[in-house]
C-alpha atoms as a PDB file:
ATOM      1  CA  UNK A   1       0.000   0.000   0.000  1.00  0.00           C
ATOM      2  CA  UNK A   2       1.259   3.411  -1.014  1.00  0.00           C
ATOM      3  CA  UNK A   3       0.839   5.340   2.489  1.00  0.00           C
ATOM      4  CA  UNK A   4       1.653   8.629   0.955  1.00  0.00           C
ATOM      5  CA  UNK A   5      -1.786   8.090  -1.411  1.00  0.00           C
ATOM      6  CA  UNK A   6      -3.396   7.151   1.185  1.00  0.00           C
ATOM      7  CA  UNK A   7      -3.073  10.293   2.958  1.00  0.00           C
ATOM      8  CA  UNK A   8      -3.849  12.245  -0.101  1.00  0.00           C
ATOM      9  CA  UNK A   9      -7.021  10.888  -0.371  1.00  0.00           C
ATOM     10  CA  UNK A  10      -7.757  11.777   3.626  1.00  0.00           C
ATOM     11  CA  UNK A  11      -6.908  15.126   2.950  1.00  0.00           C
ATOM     12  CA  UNK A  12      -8.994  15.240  -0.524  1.00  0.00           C
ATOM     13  CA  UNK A  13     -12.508  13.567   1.468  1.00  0.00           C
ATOM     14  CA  UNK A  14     -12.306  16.594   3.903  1.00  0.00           C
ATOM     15  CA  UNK A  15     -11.068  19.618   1.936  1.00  0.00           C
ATOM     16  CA  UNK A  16     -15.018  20.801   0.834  1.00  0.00           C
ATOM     17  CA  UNK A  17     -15.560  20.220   5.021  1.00  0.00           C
ATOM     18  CA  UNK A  18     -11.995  22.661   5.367  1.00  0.00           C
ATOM     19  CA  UNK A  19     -12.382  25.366   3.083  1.00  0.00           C
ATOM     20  CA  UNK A  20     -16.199  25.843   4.228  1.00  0.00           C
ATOM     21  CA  UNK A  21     -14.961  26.401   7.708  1.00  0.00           C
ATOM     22  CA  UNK A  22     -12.398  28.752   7.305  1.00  0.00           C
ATOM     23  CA  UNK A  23     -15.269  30.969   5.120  1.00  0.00           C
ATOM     24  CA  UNK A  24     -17.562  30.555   8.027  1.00  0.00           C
ATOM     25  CA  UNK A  25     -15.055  32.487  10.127  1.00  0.00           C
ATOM     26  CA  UNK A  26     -15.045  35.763   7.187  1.00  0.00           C
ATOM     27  CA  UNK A  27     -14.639  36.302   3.883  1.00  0.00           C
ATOM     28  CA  UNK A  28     -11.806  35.201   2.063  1.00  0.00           C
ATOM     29  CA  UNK A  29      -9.156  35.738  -1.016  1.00  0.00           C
ATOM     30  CA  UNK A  30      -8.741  32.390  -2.856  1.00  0.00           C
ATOM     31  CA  UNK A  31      -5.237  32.761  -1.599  1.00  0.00           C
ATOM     32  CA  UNK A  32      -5.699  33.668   1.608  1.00  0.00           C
ATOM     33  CA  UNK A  33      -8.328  30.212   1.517  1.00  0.00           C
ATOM     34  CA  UNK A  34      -4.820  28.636   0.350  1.00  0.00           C
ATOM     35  CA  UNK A  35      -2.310  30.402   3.202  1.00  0.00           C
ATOM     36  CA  UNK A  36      -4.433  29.253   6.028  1.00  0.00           C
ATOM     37  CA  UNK A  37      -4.997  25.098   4.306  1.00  0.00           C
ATOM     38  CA  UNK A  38      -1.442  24.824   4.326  1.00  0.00           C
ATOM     39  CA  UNK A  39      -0.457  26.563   7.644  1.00  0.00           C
ATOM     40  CA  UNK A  40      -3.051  23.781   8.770  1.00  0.00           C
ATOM     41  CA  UNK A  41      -0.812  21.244   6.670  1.00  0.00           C
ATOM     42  CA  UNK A  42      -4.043  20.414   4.301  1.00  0.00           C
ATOM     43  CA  UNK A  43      -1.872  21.111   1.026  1.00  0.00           C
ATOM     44  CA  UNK A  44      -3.774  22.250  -1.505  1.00  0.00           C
ATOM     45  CA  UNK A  45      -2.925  24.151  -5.143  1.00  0.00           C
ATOM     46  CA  UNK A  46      -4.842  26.906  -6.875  1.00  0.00           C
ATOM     47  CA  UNK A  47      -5.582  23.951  -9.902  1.00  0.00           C
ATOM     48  CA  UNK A  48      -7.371  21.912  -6.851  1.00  0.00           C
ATOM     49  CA  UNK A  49      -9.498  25.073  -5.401  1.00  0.00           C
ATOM     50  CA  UNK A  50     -10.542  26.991  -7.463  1.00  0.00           C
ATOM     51  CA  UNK A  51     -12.842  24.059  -8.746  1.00  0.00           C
ATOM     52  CA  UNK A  52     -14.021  23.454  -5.740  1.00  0.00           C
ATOM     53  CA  UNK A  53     -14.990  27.006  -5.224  1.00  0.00           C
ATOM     54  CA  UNK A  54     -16.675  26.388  -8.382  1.00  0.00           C
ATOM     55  CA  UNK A  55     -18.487  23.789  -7.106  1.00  0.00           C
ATOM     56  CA  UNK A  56     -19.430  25.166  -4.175  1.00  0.00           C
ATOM     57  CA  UNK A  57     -20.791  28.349  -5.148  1.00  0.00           C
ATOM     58  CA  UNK A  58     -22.647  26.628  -8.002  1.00  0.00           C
ATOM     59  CA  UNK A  59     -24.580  24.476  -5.226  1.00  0.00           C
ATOM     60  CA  UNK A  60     -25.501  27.925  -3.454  1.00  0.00           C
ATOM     61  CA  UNK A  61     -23.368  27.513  -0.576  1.00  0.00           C
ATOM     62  CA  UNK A  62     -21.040  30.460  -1.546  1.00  0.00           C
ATOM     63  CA  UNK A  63     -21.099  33.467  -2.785  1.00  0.00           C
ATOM     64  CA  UNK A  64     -18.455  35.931  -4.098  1.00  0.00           C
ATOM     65  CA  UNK A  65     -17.702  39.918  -4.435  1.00  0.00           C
ATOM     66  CA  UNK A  66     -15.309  41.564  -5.916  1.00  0.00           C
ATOM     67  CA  UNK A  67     -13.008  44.343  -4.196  1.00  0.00           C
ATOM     68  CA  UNK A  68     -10.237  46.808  -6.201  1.00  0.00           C
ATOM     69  CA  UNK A  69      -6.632  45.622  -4.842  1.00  0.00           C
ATOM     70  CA  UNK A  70      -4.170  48.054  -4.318  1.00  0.00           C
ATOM     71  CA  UNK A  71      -1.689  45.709  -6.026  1.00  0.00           C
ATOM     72  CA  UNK A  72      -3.323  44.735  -9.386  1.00  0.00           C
ATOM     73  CA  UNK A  73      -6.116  43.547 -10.496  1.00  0.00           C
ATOM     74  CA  UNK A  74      -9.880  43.371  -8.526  1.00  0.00           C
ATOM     75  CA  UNK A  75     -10.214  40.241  -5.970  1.00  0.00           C
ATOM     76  CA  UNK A  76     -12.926  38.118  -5.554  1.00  0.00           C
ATOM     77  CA  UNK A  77     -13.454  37.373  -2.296  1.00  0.00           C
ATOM     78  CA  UNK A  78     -15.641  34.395  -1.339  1.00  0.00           C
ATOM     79  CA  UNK A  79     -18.247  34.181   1.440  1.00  0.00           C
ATOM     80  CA  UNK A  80     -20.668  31.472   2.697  1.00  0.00           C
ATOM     81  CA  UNK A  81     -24.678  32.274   2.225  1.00  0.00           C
ATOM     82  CA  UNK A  82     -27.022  30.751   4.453  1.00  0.00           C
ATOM     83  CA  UNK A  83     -27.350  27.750   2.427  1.00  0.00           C
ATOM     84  CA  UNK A  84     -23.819  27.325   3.387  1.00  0.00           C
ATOM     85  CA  UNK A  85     -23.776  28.055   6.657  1.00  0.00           C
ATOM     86  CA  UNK A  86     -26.848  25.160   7.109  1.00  0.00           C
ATOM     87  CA  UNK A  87     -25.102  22.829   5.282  1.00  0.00           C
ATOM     88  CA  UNK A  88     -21.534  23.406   7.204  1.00  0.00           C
ATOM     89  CA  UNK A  89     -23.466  22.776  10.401  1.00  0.00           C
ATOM     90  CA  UNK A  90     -24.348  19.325   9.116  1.00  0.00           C
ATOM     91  CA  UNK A  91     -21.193  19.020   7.935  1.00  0.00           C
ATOM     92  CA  UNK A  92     -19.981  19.651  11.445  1.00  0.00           C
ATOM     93  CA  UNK A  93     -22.616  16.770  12.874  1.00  0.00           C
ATOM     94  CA  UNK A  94     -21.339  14.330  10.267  1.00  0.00           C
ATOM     95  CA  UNK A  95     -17.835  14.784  10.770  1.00  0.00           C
ATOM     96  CA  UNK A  96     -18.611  14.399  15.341  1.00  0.00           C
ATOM     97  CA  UNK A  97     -19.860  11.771  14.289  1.00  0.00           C
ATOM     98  CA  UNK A  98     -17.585  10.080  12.019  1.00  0.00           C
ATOM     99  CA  UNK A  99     -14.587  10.558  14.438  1.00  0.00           C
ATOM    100  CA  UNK A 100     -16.527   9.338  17.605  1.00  0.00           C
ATOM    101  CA  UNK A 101     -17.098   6.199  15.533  1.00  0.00           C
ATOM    102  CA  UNK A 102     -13.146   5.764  14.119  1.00  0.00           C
ATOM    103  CA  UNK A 103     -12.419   6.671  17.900  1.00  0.00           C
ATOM    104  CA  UNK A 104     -14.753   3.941  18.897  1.00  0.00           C
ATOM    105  CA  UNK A 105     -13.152   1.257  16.270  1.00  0.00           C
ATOM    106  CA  UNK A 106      -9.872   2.446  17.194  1.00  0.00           C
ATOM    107  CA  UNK A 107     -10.104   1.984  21.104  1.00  0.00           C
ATOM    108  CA  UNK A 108     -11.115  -1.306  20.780  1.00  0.00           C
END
């Protein structure tokens, strides 16, 4: 088994889960979205979010604005809408839930 893939795959089942709750804290820069994954050491590339974003905005659960930069061009900036904000709270259910149960498996 290819433990390095493994992980990969971890991190890829939870990044939706990750980049909804660091928009439910405020508004966010696709990079800044990026900054705070990896500071968390949940790598992620532009190629992998912006899709996602994509995704995720096209399902209503995010919405974006765009602000003038003071260093180029205008920056969207990406929010959750309340359609989000439901949806990340059964997010946050599921995933209690899921690690009681691996803690449960594990422990015995």
């Amino acid at each position: 088994m290819d433990l390095e893939n493994t992980k990969a795959q971890m991190r890829k089942g939870i990044l939706e889960y990750c980049i909804l709750s660091v928009l439910s804290r405020s508004s966010c820069y696709a990079s800044d979205i990026i900054k705070e994954l990896k500071e968390a050491r949940v790598i992620v590339v532009e190629g992998t979010l912006y899709p996602l974003l994509t995704r995720q905005k096209n399902a209503g659960l995010l919405s974006y604005r765009w602000e003038e930069s003071p260093q180029g061009p205008p920056r969207k900036y990406y929010e959750l809408t309340d359609t989000g904000k439901q949806y990340l709270t059964e997010l946050d259910r599921s995933w209690k839930d899921l690690v009681e149960s691996v803690d449960l498996i594990r422990s015995r």
